[in-house]
PDB file of N, CA and C in Angstrom:
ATOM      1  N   UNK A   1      14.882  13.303 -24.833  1.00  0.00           N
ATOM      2  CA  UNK A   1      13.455  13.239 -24.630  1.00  0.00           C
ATOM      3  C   UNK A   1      13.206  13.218 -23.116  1.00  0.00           C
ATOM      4  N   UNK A   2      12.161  14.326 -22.281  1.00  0.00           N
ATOM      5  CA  UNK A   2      12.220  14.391 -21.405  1.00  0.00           C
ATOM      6  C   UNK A   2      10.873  13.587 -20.920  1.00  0.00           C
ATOM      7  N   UNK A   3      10.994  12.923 -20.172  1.00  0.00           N
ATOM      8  CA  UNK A   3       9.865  12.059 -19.137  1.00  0.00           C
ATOM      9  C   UNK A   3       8.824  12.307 -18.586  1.00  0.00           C
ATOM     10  N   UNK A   4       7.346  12.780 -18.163  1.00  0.00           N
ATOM     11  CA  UNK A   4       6.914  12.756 -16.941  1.00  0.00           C
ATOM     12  C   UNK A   4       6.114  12.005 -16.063  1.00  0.00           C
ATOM     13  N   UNK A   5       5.877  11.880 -15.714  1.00  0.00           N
ATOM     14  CA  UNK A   5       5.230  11.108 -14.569  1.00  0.00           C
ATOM     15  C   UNK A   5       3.925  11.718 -13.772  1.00  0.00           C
ATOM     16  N   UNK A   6       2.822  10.908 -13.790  1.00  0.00           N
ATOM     17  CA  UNK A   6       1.706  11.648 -12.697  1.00  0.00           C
ATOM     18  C   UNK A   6       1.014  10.824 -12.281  1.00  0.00           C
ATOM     19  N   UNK A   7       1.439  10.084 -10.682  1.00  0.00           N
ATOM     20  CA  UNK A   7       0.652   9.095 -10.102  1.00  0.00           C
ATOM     21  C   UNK A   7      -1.300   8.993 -10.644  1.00  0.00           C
ATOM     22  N   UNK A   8      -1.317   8.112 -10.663  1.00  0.00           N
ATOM     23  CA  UNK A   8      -2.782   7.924 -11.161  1.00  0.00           C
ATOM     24  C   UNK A   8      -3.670   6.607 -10.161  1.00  0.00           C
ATOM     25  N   UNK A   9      -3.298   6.276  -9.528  1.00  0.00           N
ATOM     26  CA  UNK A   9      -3.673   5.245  -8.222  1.00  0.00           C
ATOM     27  C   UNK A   9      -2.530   5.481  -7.341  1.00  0.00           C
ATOM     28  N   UNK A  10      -3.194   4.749  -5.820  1.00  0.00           N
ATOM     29  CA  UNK A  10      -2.384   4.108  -5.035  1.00  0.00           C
ATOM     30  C   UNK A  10      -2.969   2.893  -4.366  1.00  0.00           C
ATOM     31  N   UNK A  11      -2.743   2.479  -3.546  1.00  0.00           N
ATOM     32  CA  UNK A  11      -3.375   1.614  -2.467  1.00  0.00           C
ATOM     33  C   UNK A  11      -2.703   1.199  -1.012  1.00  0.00           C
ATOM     34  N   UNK A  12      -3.162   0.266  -0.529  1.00  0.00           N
ATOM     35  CA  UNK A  12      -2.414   0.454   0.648  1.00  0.00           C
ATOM     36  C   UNK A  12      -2.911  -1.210   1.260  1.00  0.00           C
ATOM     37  N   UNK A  13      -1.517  -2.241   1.356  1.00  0.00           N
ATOM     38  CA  UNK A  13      -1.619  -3.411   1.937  1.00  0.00           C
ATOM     39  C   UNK A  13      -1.279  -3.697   2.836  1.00  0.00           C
ATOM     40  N   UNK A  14      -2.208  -4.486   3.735  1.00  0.00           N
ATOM     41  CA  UNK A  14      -1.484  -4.910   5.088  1.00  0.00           C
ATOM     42  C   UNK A  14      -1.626  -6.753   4.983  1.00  0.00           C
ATOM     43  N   UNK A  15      -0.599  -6.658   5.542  1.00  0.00           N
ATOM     44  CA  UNK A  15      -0.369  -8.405   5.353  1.00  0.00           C
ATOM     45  C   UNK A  15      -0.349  -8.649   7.085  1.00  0.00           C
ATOM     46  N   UNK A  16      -1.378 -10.063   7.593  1.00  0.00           N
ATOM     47  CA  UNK A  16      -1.750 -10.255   8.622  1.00  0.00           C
ATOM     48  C   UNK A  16      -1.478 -11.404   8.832  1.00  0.00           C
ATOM     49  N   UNK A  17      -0.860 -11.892  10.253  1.00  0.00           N
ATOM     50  CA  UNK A  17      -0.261 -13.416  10.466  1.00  0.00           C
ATOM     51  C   UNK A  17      -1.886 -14.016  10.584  1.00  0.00           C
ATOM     52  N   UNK A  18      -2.576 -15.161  10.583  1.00  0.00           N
ATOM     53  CA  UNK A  18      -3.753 -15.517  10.843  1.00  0.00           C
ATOM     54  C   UNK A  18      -3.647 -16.768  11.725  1.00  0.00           C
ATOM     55  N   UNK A  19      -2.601 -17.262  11.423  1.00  0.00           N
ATOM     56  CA  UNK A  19      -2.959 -18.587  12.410  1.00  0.00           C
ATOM     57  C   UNK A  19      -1.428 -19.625  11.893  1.00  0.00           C
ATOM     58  N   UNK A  20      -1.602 -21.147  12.066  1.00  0.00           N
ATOM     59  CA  UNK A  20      -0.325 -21.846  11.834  1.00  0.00           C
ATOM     60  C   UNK A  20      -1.111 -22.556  11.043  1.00  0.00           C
ATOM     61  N   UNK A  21      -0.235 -23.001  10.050  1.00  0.00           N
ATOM     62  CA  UNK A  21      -1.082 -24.786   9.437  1.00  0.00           C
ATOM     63  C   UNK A  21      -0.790 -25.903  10.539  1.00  0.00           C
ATOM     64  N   UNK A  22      -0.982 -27.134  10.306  1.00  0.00           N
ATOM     65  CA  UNK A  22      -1.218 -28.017  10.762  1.00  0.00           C
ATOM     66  C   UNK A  22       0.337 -28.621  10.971  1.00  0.00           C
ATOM     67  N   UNK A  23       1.216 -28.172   9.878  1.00  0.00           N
ATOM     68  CA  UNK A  23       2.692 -28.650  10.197  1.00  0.00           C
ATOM     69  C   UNK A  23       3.499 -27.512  11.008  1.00  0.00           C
ATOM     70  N   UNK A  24       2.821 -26.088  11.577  1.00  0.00           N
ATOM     71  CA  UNK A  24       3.480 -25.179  12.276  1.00  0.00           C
ATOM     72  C   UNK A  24       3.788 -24.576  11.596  1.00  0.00           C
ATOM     73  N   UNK A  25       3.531 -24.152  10.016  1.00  0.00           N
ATOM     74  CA  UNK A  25       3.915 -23.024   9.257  1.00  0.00           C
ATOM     75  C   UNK A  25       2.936 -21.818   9.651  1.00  0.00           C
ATOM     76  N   UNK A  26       3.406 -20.488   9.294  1.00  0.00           N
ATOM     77  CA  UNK A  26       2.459 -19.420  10.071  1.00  0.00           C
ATOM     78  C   UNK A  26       1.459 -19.210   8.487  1.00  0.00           C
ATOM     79  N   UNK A  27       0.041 -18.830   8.717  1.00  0.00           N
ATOM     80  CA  UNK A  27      -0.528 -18.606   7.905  1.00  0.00           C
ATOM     81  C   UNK A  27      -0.975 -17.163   7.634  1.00  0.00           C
ATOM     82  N   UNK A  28      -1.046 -16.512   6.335  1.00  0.00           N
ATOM     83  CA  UNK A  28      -0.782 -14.686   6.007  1.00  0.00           C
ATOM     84  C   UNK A  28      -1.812 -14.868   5.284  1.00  0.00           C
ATOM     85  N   UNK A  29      -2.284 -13.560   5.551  1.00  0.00           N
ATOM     86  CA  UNK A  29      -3.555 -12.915   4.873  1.00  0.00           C
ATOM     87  C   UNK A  29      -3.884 -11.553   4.196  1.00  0.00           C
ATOM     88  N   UNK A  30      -3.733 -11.454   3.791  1.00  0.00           N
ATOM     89  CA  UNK A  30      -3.261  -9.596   2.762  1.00  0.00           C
ATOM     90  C   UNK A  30      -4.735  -8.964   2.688  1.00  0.00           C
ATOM     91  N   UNK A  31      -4.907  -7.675   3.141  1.00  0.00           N
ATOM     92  CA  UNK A  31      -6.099  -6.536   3.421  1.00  0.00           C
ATOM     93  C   UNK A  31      -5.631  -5.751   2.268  1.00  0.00           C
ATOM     94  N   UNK A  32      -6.218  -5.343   1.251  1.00  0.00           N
ATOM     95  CA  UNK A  32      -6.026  -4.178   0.457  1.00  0.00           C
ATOM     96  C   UNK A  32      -6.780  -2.809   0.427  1.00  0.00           C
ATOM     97  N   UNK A  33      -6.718  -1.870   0.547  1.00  0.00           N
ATOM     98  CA  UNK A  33      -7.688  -0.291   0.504  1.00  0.00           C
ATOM     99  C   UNK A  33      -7.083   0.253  -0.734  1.00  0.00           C
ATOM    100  N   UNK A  34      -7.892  -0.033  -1.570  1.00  0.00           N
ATOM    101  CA  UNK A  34      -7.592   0.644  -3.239  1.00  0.00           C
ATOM    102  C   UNK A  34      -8.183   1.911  -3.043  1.00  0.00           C
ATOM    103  N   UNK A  35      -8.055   2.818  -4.044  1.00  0.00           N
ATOM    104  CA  UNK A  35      -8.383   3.789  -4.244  1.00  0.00           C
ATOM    105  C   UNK A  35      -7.801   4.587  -3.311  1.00  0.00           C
ATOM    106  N   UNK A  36      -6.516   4.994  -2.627  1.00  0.00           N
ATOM    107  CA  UNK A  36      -6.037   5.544  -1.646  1.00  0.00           C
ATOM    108  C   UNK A  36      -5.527   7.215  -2.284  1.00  0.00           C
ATOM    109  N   UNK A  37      -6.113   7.415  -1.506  1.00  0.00           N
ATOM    110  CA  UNK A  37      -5.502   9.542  -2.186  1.00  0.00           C
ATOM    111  C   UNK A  37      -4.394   9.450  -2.715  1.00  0.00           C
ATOM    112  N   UNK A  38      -4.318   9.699  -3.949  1.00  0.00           N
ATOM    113  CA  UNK A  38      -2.738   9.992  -4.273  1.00  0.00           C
ATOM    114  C   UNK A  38      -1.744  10.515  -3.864  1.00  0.00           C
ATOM    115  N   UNK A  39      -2.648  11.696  -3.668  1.00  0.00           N
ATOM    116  CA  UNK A  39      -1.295  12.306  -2.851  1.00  0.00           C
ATOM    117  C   UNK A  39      -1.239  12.522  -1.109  1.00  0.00           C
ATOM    118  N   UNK A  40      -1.847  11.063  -1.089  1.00  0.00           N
ATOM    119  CA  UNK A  40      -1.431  10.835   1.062  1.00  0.00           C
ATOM    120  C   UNK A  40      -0.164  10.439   0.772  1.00  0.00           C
ATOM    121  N   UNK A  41       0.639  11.249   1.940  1.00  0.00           N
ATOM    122  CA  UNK A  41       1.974  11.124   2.121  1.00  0.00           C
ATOM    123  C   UNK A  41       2.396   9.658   3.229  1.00  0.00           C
ATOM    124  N   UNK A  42       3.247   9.179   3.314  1.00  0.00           N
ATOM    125  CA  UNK A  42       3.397   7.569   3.955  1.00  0.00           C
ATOM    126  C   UNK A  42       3.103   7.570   5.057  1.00  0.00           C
ATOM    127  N   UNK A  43       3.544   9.190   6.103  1.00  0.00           N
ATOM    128  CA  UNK A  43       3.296   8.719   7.171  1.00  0.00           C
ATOM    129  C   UNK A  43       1.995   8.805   7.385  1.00  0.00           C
ATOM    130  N   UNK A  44       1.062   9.745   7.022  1.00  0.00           N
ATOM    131  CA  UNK A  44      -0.192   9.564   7.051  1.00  0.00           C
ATOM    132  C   UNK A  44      -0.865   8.084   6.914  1.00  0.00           C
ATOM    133  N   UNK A  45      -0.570   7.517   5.651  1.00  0.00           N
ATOM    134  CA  UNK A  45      -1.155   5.847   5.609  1.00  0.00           C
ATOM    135  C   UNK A  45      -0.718   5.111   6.963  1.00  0.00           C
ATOM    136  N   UNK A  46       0.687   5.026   7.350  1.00  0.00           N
ATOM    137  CA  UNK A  46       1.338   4.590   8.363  1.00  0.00           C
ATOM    138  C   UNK A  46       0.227   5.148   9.776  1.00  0.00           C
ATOM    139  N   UNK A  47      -0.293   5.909  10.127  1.00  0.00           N
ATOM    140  CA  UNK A  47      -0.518   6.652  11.262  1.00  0.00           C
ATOM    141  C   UNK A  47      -2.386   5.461  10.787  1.00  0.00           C
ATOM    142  N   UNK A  48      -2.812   5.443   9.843  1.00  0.00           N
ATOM    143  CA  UNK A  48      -3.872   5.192   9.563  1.00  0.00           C
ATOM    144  C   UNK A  48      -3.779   3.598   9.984  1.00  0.00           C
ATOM    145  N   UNK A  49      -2.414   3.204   9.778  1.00  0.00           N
ATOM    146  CA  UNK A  49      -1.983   1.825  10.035  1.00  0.00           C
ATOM    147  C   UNK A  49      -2.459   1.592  11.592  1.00  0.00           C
ATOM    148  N   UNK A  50      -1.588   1.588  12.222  1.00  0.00           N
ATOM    149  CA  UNK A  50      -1.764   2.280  13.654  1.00  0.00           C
ATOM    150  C   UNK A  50      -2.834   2.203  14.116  1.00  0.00           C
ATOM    151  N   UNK A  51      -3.424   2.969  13.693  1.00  0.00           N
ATOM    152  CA  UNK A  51      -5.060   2.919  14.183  1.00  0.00           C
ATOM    153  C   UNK A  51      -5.651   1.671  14.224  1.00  0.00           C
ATOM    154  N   UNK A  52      -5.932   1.310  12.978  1.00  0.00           N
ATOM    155  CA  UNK A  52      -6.293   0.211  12.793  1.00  0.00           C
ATOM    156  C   UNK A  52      -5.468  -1.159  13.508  1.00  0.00           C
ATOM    157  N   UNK A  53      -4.315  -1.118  13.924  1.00  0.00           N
ATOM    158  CA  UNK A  53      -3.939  -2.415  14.635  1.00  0.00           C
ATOM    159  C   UNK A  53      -4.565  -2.433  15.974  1.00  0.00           C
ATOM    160  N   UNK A  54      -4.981  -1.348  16.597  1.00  0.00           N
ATOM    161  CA  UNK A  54      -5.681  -1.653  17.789  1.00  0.00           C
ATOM    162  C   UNK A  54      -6.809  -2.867  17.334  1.00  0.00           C
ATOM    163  N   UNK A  55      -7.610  -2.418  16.397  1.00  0.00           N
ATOM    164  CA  UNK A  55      -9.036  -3.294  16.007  1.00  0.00           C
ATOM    165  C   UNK A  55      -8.998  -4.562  15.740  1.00  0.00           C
ATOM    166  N   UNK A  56      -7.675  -4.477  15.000  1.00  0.00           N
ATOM    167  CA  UNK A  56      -7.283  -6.299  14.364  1.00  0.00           C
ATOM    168  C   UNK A  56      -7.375  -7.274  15.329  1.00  0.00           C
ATOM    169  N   UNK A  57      -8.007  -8.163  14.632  1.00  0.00           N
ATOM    170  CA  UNK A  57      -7.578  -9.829  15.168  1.00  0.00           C
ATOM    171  C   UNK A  57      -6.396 -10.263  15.643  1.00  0.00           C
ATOM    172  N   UNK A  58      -5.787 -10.082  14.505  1.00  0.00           N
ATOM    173  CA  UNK A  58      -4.434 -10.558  14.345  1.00  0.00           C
ATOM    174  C   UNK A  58      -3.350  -9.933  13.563  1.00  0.00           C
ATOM    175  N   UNK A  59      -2.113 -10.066  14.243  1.00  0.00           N
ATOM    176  CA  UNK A  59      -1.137  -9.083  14.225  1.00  0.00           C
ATOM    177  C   UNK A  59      -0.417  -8.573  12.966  1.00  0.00           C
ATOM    178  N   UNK A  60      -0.004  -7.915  12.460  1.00  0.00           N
ATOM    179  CA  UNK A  60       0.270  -6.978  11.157  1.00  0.00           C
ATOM    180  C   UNK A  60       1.477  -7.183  11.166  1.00  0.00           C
ATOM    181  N   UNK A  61       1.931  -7.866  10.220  1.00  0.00           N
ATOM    182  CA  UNK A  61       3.256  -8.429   9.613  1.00  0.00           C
ATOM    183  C   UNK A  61       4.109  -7.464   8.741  1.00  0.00           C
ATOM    184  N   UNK A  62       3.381  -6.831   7.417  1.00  0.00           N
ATOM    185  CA  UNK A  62       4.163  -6.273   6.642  1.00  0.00           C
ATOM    186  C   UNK A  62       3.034  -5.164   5.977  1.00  0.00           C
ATOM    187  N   UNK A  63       3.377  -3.846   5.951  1.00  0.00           N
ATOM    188  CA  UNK A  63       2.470  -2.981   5.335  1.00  0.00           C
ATOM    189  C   UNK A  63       3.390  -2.364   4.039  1.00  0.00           C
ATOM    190  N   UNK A  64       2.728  -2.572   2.849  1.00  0.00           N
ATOM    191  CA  UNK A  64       3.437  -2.002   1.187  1.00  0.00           C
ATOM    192  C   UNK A  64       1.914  -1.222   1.511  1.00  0.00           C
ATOM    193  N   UNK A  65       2.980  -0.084   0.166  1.00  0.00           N
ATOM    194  CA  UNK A  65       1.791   1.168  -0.769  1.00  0.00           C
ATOM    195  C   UNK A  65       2.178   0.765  -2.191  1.00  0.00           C
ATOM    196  N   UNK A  66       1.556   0.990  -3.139  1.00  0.00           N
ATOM    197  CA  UNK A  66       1.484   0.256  -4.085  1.00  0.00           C
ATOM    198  C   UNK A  66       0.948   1.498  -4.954  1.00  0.00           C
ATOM    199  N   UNK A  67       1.627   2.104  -5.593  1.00  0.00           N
ATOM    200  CA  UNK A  67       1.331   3.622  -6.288  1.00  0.00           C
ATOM    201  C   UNK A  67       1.366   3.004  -8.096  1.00  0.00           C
ATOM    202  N   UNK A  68       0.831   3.620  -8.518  1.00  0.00           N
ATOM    203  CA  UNK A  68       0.896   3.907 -10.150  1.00  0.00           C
ATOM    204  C   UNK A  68       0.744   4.972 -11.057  1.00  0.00           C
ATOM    205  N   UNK A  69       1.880   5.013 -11.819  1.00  0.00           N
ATOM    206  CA  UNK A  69       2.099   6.148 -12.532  1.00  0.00           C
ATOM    207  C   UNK A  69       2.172   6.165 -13.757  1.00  0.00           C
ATOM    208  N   UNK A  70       1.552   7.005 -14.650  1.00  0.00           N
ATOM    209  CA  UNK A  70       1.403   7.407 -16.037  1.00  0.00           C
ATOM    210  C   UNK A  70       2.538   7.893 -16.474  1.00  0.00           C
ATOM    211  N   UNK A  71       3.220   7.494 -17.544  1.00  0.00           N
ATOM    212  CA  UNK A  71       4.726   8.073 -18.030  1.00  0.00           C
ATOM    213  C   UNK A  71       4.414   8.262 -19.177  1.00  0.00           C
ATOM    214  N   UNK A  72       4.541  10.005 -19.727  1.00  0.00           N
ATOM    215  CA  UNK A  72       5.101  10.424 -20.791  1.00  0.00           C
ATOM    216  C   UNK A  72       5.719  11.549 -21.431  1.00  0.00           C
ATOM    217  N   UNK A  73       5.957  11.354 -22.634  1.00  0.00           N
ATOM    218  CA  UNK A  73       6.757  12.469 -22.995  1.00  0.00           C
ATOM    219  C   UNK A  73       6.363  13.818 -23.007  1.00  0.00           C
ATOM    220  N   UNK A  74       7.435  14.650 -22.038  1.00  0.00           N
ATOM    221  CA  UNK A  74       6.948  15.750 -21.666  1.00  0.00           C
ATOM    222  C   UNK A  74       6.838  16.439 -23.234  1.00  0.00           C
ATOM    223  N   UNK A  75       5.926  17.511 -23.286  1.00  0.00           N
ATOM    224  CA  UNK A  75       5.758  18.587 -24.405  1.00  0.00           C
ATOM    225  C   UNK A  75       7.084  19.383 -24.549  1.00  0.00           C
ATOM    226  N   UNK A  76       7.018  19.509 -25.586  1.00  0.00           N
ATOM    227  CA  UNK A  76       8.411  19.939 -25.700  1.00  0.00           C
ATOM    228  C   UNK A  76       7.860  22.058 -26.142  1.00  0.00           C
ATOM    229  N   UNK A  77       8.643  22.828 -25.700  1.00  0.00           N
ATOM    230  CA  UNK A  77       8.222  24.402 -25.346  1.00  0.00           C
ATOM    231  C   UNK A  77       8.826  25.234 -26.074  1.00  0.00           C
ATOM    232  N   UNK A  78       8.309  25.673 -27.445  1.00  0.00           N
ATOM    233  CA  UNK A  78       9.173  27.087 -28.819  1.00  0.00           C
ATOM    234  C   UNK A  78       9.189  27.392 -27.610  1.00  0.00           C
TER     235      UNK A  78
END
């Protein structure tokens, strides 16, 4: 049985240091942009990243894409 697959979302997270707590732990803050083109390729999001760290407050820790995909059985072809 053959598989297929066809992204159906993406999104795009940036996780931001914000500050310390009170005992010196660092405090994180997660930005999400849902609805991201499916088919933007990484470095594009990445380059979009970029941009945007000039504007930020505060500094950009960890950036995930976060894709989702529809799986099923391919049609099978007389």
């Amino acid at each position: 049985m053959a598989i297929t697959t066809a992204r159906t979302g993406s999104a795009l997270n940036i996780q931001f240091r914000t500050g310390r707590t009170e005992e010196g732990k660092p405090t994180y803050k997660t930005k999400s942009f849902r609805n991201v083109r499916t088919d933007a390729t990484t470095q594009s999001l990445y380059e979009v990243v970029l941009k945007l760290k000039d504007v930020q407050q505060h500094s950009i820790i960890k950036v995930t894409r976060e894709d989702e995909s529809l799986l099923r059985e391919a049609e099978q072809q007389s």
